[in-house]
C-alpha atoms as a PDB file:
ATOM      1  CA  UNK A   1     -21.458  20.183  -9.236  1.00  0.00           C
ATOM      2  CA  UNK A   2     -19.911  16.903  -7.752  1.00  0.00           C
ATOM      3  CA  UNK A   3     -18.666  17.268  -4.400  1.00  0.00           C
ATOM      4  CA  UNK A   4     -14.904  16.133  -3.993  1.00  0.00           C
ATOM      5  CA  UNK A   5     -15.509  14.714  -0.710  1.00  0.00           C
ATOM      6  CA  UNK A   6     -18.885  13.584  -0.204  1.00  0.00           C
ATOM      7  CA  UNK A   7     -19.070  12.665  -4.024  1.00  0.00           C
ATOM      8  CA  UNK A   8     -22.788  13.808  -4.361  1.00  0.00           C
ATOM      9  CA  UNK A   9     -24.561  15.918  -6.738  1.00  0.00           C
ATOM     10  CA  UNK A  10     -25.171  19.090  -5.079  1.00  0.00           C
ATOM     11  CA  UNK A  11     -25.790  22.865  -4.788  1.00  0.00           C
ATOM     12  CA  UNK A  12     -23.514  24.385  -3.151  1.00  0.00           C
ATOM     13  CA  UNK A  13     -23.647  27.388  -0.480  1.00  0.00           C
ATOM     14  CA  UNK A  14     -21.795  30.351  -1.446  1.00  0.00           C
ATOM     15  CA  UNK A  15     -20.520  31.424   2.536  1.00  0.00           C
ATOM     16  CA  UNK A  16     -17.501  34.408   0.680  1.00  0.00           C
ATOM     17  CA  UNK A  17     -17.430  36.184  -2.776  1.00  0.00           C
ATOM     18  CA  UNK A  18     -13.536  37.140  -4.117  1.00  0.00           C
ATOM     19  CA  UNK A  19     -13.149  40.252  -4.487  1.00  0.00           C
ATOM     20  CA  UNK A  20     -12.088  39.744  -8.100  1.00  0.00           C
ATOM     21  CA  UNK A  21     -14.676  37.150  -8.266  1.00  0.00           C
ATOM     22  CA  UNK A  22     -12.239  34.235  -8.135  1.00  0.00           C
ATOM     23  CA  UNK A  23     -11.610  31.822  -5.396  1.00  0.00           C
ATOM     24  CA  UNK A  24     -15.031  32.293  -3.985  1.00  0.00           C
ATOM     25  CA  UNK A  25     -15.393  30.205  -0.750  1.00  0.00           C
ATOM     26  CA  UNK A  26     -17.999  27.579  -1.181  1.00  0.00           C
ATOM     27  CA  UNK A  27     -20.013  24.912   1.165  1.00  0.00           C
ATOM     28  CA  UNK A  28     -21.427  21.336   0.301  1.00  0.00           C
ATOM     29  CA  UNK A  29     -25.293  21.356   1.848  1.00  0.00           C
ATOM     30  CA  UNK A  30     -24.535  17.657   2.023  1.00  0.00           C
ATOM     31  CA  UNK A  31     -21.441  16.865   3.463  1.00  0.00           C
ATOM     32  CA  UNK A  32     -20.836  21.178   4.972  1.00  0.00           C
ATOM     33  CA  UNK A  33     -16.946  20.701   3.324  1.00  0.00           C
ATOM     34  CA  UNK A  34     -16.439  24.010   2.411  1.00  0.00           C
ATOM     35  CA  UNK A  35     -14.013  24.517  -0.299  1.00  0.00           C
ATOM     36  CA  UNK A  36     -12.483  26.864  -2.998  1.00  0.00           C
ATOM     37  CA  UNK A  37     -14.467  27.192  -6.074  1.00  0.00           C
ATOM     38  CA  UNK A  38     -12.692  27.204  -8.534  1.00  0.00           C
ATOM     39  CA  UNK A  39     -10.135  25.758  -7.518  1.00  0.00           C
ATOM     40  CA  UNK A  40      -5.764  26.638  -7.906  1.00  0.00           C
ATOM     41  CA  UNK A  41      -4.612  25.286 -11.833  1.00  0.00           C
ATOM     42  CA  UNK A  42      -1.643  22.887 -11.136  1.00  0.00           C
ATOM     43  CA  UNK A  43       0.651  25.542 -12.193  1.00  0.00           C
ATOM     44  CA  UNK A  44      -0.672  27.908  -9.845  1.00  0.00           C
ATOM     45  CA  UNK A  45       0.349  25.535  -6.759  1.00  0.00           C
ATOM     46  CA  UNK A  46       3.511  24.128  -8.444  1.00  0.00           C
ATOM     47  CA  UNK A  47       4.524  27.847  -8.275  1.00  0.00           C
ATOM     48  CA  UNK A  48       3.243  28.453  -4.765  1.00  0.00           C
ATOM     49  CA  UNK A  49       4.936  25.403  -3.240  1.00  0.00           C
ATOM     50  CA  UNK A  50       8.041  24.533  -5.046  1.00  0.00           C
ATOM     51  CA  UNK A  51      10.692  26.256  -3.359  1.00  0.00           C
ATOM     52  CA  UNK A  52       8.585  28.261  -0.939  1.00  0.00           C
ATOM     53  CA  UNK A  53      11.214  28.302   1.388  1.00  0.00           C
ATOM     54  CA  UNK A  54      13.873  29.381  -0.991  1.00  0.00           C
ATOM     55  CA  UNK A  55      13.520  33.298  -0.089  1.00  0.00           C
ATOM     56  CA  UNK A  56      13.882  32.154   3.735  1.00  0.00           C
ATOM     57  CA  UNK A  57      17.045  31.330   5.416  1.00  0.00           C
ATOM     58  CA  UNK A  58      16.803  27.760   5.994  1.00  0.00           C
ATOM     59  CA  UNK A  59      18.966  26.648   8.400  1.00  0.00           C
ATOM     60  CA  UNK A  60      18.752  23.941  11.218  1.00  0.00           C
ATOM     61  CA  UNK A  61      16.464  24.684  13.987  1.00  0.00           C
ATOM     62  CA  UNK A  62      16.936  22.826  16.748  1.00  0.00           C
ATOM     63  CA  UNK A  63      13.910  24.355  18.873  1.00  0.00           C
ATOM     64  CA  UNK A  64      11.459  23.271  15.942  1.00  0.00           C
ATOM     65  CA  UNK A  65      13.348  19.800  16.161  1.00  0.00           C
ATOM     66  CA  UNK A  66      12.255  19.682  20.029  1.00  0.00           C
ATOM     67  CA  UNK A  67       9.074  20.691  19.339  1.00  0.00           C
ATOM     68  CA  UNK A  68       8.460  17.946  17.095  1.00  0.00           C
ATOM     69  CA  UNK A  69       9.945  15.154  19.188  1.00  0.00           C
ATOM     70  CA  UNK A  70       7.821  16.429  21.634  1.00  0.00           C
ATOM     71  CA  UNK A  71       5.156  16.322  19.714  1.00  0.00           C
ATOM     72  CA  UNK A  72       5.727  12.461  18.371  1.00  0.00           C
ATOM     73  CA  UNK A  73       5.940  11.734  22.074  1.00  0.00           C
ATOM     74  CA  UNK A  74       2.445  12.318  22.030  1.00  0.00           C
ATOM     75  CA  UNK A  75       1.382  10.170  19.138  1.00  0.00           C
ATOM     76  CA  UNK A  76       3.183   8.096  20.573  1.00  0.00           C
ATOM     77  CA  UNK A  77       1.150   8.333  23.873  1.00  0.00           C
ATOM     78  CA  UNK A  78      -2.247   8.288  22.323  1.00  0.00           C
ATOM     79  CA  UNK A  79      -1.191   5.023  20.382  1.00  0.00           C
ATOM     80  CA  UNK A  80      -0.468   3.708  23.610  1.00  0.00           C
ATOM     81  CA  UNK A  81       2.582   2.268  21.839  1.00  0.00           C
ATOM     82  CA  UNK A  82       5.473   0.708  23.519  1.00  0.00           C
ATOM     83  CA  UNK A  83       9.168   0.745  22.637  1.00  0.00           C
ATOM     84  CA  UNK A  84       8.813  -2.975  21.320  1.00  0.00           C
ATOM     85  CA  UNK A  85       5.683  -1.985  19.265  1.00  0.00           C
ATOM     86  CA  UNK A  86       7.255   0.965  17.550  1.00  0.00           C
ATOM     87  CA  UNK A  87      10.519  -0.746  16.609  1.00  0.00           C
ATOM     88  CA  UNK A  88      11.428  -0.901  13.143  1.00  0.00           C
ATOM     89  CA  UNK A  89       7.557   0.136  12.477  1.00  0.00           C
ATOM     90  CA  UNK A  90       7.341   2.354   8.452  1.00  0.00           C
ATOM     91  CA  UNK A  91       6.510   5.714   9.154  1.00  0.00           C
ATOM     92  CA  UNK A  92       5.419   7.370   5.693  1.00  0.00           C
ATOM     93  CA  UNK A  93       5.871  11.147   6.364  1.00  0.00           C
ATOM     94  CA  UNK A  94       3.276  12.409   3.480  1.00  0.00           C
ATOM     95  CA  UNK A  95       4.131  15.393   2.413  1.00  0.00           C
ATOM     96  CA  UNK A  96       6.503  16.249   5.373  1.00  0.00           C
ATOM     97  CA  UNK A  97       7.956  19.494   4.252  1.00  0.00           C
ATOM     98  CA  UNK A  98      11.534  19.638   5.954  1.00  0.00           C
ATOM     99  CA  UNK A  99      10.966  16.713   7.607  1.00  0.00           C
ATOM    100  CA  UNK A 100      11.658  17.439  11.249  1.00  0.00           C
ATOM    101  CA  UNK A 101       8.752  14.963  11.904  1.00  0.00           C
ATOM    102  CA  UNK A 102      10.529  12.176  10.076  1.00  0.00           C
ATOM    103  CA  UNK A 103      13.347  12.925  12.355  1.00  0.00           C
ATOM    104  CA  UNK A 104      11.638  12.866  15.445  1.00  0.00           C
ATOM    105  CA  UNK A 105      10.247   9.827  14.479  1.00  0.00           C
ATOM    106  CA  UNK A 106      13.445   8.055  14.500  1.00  0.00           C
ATOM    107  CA  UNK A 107      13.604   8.614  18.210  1.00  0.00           C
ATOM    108  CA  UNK A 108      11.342   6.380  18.982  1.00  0.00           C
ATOM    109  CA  UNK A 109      12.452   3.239  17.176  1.00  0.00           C
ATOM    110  CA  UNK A 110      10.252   3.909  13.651  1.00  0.00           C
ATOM    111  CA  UNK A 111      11.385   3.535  10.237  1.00  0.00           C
ATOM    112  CA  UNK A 112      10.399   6.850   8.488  1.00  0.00           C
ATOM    113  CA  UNK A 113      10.419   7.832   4.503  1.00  0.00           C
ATOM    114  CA  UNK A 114       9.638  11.031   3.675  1.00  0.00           C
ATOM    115  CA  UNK A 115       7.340  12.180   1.016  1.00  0.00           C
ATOM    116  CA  UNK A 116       8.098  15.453  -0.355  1.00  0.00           C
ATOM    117  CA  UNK A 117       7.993  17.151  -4.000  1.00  0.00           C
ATOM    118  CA  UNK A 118       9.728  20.585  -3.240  1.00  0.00           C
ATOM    119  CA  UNK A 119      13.173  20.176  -3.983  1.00  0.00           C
ATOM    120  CA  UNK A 120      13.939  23.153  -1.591  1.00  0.00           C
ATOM    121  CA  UNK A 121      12.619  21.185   1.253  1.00  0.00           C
ATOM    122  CA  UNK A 122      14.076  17.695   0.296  1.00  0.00           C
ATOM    123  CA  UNK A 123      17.353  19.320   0.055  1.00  0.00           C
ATOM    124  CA  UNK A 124      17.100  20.561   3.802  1.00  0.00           C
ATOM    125  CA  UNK A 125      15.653  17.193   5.058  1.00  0.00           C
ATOM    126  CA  UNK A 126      19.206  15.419   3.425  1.00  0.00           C
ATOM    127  CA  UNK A 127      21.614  17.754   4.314  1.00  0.00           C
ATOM    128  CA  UNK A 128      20.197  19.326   7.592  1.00  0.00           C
ATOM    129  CA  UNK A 129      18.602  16.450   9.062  1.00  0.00           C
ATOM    130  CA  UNK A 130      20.453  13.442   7.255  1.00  0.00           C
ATOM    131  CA  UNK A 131      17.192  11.623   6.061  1.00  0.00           C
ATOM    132  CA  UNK A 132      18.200   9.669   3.728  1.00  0.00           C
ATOM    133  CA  UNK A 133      14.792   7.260   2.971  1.00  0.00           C
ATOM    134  CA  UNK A 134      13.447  10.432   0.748  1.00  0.00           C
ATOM    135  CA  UNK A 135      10.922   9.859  -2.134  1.00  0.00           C
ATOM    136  CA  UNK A 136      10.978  13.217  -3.976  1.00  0.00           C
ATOM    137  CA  UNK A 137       7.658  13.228  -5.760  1.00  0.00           C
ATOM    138  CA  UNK A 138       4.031  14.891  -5.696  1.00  0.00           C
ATOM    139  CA  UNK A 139       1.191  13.099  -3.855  1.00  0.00           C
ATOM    140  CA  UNK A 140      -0.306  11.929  -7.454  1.00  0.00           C
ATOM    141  CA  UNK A 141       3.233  10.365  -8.719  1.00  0.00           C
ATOM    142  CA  UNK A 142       3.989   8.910  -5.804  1.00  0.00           C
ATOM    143  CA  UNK A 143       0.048   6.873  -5.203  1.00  0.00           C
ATOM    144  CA  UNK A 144       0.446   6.193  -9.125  1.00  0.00           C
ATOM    145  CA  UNK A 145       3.562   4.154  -8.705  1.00  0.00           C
ATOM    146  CA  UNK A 146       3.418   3.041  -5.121  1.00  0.00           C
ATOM    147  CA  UNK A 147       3.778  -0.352  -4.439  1.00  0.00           C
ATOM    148  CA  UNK A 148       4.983  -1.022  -1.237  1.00  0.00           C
ATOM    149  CA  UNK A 149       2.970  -0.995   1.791  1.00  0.00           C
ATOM    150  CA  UNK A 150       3.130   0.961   5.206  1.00  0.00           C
ATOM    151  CA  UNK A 151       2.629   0.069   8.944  1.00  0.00           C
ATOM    152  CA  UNK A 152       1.583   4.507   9.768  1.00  0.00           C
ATOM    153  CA  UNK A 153       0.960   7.051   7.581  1.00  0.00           C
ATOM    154  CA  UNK A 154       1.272  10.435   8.617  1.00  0.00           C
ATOM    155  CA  UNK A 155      -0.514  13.005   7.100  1.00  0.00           C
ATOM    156  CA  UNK A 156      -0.099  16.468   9.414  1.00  0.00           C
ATOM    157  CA  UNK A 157      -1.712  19.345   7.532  1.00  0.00           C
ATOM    158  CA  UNK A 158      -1.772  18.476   4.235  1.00  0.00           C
ATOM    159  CA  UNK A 159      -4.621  17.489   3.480  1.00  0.00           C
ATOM    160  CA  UNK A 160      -6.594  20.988   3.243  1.00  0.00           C
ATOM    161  CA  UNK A 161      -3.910  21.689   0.398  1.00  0.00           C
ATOM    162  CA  UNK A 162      -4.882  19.199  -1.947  1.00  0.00           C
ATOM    163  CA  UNK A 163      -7.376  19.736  -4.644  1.00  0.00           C
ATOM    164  CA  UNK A 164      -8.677  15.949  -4.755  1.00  0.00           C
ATOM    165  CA  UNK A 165      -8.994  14.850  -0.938  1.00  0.00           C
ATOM    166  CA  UNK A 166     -11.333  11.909  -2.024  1.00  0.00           C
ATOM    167  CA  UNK A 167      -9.116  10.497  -4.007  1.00  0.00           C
ATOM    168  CA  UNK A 168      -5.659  11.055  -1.804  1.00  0.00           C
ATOM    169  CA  UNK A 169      -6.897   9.414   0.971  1.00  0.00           C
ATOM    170  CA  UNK A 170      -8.165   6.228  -1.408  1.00  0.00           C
ATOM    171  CA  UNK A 171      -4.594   5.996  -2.285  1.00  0.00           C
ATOM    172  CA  UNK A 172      -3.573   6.598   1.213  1.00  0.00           C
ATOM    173  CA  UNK A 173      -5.958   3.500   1.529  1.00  0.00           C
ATOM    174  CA  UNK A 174      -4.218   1.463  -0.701  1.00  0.00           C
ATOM    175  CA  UNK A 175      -0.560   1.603   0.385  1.00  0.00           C
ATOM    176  CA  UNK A 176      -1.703   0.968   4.292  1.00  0.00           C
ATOM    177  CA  UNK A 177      -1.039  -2.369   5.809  1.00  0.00           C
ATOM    178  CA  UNK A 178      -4.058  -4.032   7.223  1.00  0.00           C
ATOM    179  CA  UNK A 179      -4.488  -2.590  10.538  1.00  0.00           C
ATOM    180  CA  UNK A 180      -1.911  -0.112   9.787  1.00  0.00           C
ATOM    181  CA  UNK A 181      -2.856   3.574  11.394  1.00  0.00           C
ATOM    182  CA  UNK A 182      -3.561   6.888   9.399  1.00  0.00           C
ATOM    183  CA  UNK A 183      -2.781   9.846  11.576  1.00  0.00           C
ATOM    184  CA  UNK A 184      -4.402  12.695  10.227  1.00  0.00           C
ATOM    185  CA  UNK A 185      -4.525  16.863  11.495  1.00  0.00           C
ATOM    186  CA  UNK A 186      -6.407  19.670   9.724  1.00  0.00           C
ATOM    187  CA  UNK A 187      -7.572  22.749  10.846  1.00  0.00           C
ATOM    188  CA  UNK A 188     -11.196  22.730  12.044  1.00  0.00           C
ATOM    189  CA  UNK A 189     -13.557  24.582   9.453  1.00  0.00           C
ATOM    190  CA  UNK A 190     -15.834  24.579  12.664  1.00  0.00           C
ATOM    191  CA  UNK A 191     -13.548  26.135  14.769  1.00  0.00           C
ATOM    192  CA  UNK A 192     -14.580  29.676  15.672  1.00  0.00           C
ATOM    193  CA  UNK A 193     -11.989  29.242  18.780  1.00  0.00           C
ATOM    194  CA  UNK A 194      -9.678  30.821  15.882  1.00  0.00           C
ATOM    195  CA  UNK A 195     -11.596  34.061  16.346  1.00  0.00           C
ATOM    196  CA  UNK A 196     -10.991  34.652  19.985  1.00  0.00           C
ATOM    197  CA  UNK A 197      -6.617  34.036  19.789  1.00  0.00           C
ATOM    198  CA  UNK A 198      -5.621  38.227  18.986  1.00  0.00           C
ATOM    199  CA  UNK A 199      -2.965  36.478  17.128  1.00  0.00           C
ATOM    200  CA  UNK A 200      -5.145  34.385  14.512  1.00  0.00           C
ATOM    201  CA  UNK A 201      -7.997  36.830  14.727  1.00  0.00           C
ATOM    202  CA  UNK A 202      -6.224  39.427  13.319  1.00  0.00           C
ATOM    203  CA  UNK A 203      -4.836  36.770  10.934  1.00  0.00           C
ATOM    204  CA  UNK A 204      -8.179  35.655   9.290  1.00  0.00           C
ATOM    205  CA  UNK A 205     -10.024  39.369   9.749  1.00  0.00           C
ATOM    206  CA  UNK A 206      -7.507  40.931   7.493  1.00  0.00           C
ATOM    207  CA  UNK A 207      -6.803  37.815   5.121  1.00  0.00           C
ATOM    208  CA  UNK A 208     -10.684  37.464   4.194  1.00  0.00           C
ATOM    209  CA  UNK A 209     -11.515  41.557   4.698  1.00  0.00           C
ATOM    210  CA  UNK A 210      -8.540  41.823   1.999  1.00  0.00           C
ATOM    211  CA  UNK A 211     -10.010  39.109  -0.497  1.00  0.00           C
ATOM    212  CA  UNK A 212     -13.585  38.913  -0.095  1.00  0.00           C
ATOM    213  CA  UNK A 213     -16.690  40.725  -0.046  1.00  0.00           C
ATOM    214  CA  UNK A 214     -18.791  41.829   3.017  1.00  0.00           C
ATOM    215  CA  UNK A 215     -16.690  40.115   5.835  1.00  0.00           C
ATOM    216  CA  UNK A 216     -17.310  40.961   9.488  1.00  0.00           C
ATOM    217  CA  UNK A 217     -16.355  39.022  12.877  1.00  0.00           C
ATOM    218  CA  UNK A 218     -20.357  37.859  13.073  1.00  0.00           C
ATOM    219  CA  UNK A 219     -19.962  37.428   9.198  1.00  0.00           C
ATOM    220  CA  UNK A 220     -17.440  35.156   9.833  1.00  0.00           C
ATOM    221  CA  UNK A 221     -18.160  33.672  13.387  1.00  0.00           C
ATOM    222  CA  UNK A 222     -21.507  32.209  11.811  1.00  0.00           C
ATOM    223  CA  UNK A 223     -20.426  31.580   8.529  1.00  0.00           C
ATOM    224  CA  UNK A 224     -17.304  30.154   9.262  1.00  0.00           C
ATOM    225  CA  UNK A 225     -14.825  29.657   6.374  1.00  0.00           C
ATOM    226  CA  UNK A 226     -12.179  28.687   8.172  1.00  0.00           C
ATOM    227  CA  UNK A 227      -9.207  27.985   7.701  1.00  0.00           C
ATOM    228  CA  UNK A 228      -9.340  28.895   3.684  1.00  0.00           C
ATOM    229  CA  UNK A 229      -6.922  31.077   2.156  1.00  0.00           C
ATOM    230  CA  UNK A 230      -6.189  30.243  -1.706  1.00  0.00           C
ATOM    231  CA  UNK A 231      -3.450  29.470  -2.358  1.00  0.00           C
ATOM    232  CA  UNK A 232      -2.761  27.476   0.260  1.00  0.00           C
ATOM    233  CA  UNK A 233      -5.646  26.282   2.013  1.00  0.00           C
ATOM    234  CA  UNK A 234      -8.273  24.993  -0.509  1.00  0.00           C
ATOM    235  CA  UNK A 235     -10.501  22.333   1.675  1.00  0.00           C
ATOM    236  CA  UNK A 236     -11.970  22.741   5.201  1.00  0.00           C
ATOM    237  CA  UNK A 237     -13.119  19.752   7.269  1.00  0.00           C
ATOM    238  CA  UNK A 238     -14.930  19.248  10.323  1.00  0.00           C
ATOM    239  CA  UNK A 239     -14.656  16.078  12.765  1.00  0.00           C
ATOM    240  CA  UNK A 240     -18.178  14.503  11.008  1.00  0.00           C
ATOM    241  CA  UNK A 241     -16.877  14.834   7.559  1.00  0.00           C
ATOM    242  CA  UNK A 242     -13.737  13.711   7.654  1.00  0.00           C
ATOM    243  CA  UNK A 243     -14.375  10.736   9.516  1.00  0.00           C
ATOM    244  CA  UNK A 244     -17.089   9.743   6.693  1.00  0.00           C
ATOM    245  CA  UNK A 245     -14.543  10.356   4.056  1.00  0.00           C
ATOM    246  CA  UNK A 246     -11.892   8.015   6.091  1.00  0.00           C
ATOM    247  CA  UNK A 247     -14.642   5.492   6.762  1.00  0.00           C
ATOM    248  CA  UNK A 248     -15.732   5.339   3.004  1.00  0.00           C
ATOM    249  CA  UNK A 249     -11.952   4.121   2.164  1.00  0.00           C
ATOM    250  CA  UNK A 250     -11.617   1.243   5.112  1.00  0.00           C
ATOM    251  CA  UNK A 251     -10.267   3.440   7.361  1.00  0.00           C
ATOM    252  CA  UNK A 252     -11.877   2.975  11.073  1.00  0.00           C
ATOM    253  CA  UNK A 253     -11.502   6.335  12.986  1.00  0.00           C
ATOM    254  CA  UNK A 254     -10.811   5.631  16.538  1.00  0.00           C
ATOM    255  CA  UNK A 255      -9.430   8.360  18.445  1.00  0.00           C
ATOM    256  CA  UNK A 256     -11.005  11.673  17.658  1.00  0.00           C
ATOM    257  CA  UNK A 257      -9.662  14.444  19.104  1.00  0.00           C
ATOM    258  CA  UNK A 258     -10.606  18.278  19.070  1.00  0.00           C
ATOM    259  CA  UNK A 259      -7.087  20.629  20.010  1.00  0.00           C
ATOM    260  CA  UNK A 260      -7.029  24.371  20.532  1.00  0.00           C
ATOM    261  CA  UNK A 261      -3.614  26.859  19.544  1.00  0.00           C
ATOM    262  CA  UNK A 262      -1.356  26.108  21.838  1.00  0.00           C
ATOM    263  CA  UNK A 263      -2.310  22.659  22.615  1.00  0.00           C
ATOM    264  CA  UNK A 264       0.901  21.118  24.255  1.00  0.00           C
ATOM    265  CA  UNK A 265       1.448  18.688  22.050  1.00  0.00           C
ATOM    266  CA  UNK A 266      -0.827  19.294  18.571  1.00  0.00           C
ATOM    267  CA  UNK A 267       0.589  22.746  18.520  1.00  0.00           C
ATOM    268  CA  UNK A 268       3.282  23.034  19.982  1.00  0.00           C
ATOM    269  CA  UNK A 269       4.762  26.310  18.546  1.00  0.00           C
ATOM    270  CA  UNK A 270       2.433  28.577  20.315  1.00  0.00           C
ATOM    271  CA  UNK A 271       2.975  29.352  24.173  1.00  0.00           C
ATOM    272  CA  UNK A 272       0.350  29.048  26.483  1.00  0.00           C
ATOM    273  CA  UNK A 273      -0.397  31.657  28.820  1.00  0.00           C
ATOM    274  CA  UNK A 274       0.333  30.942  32.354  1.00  0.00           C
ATOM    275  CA  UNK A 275      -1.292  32.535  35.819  1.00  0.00           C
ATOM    276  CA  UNK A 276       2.499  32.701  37.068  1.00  0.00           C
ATOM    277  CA  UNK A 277       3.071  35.516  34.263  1.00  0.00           C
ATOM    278  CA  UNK A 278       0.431  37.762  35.699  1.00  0.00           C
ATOM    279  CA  UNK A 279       0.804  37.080  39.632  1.00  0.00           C
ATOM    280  CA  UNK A 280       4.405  38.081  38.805  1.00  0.00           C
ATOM    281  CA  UNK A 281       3.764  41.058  37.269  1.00  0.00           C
ATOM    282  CA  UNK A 282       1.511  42.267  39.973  1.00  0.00           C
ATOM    283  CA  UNK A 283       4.096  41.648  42.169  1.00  0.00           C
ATOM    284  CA  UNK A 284       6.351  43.837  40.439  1.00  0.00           C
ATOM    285  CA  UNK A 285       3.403  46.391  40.514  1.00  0.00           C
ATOM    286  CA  UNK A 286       3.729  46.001  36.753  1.00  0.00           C
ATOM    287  CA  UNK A 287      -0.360  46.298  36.518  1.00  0.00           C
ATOM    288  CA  UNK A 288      -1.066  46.896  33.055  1.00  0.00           C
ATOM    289  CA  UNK A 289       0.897  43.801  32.256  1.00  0.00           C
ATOM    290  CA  UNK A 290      -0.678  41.491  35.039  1.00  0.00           C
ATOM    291  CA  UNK A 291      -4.050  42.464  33.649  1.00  0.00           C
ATOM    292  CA  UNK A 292      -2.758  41.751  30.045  1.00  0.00           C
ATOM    293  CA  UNK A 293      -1.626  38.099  30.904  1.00  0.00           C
ATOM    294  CA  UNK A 294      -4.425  37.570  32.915  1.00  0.00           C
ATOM    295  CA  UNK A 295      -6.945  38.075  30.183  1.00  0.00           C
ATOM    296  CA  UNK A 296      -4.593  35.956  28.179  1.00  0.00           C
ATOM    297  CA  UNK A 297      -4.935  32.902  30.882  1.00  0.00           C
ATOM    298  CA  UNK A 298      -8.731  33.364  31.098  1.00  0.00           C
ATOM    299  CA  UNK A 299      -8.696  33.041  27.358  1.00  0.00           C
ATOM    300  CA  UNK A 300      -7.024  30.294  27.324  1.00  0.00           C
ATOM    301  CA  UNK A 301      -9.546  28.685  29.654  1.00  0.00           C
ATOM    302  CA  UNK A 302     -12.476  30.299  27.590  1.00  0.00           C
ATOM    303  CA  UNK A 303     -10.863  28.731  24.268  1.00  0.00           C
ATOM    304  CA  UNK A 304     -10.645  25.170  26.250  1.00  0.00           C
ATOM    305  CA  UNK A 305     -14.766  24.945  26.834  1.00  0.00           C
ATOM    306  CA  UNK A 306     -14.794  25.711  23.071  1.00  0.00           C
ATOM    307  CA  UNK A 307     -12.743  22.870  22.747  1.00  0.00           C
ATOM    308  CA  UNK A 308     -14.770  20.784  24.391  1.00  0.00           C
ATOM    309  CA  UNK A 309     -17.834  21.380  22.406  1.00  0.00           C
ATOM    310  CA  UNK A 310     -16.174  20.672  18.750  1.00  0.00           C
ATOM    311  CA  UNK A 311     -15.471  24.216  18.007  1.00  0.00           C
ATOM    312  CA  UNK A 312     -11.119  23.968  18.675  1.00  0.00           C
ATOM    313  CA  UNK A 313      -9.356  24.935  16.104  1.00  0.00           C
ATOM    314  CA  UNK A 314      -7.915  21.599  14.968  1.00  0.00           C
ATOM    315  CA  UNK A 315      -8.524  18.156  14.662  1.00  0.00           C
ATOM    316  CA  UNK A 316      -6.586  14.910  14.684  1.00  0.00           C
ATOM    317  CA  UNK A 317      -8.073  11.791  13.719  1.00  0.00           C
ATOM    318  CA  UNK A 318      -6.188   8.084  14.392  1.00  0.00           C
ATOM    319  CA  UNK A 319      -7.793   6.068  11.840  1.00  0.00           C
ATOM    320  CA  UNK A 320      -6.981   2.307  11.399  1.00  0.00           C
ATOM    321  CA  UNK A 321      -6.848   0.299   8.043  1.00  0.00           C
ATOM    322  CA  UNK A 322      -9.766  -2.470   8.119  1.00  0.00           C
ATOM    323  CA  UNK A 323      -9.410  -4.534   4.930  1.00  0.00           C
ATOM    324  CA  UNK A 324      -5.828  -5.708   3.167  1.00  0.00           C
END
């Protein structure tokens, strides 16, 4: 078997059996991307994604809007970029979903175009959000026929959906300006922080107990499959990996950065527990609950030296284009 990311011939690991032996969760002793084997059939994912919102009731959220801004405040802060240097900047919002990230984007002086394929989701983004730079068309179409060229690319968890990853960030590549910047987020397949949050925890334990054979918490703490649930999720990556894969397509990562749940700014849509919570509580003689949010905070501190040593559980990558 080829590897899709590391492109050499290899053997791979098998880390999780299917249950219905399908989908089996596999690793490259190369390149340790671990990945669905075999993977989705483009029918399979054309029915998972188009219109996966249409059973929802998509409305306007402004609180997801805020988030978002908030968030692009902080690319915008790691870029170090000034009003002057964002202004009138392309911002190529691959595979954007709704697009509330193209529309934060706008705050701050860029030029975005979405990317999106499901029509659900392009029809939000036009008549919820008044984008109106929207290129309606799957990642393939839209690298077959591109032919203009971008100054950032943003590529926010996507990329662990894709069934070709080599060859989507080639074309990603090819339509960046030289010295243009690739922003890139995944979850990290190294990240066993995900297994001490109750919230993903429970998550993952039932997800993999449900679909595959023999799963534990040590099963999965040293195994680590993460984040891989087919359908959706058919590619993990760790920091080393993906930064070969970006580097093997002109891509020069330069800000590497590890984030836990909750980060304030990577992921935003998860609170972080604070020490005011619990000291509050106890002064309501509310004990249970002070001890609750208490273990919550120390958690939280817990999850940060994880962090620290790689093992978060997601990554963001600023890469910059080195050739024209």
């Amino acid at each position: 078997m080829i590897c899709k990311v590391c492109a050499q011939d290899m053997k791979p690991v098998v880390l999780l059996e299917h249950v219905s032996a399908e989908n089996d969760i596999l690793r490259c002793p190369e390149c340790k991307i671990t990945f669905v084997h075999p993977q989705p059939t483009s029918d399979q994912l054309t029915a998972y994604y188009n219109g996966m919102y249409k059973n929802l009731t998509v409305a306007f959220n402004q609180e997801q809007l805020d988030r978002a801004r908030f968030s692009m405040k902080g690319y915008m802060k790691s870029l170090d970029w000034t009003e002057t240097d964002r202004q009138d900047r392309t911002f190529l919002d691959l595979g954007g979903g709704l697009g509330y990230y193209s529309k934060a984007a706008i705050d701050y002086g860029l030029n975005p175009i979405l990317v999106e394929k499901d029509p659900v989701s392009v029809d939000f983004a036009r008549n919820h959000l008044s984008l109106s730079n929207i290129i309606e068309k799957d990642l393939d179409d839209f690298f077959e026929n591109a032919s203009d060229q971008y100054d950032v690319v943003f590529f926010r968890h996507v990329i662990e959906h894709v069934t070709e990853p080599r060859k989507v960030i080639h074309g990603i590549s090819k339509i960046l300006k030289a010295d243009g910047i690739l922003i890139i987020e995944t979850d990290n397949n190294a990240g066993i922080e995900i297994l001490f949050n109750k919230g993903s925890r429970k998550f993952y334990m039932d997800l993999y107990k449900s679909n595959f054979k023999n799963v534990s918490f040590l099963n999965l703490l040293f195994k680590r499959p993460f984040a891989l649930d087919p359908p959706r999720h058919l590619f993990g990556f760790r920091m080393k990996n993906l930064c070969q894969l970006l580097e093997s397509n002109d891509l020069l990562p330069f800000i590497k950065d590890h984030y836990r749940l909750g980060h304030p700014f990577y992921w935003p849509n998860i609170a972080t527990p604070k020490l005011s919570t619990s000291i509050r509580a106890f002064k309501r003689l509310k004990f249970k609950a002070g001890i609750i949010h208490l273990a919550k905070y120390l958690n939280l501190y817990f999850r940060k030296v994880l962090q620290s040593f790689g093992f978060s559980s997601g990554l963001c990558i600023y890469a910059r284009k080195t050739s024209s």
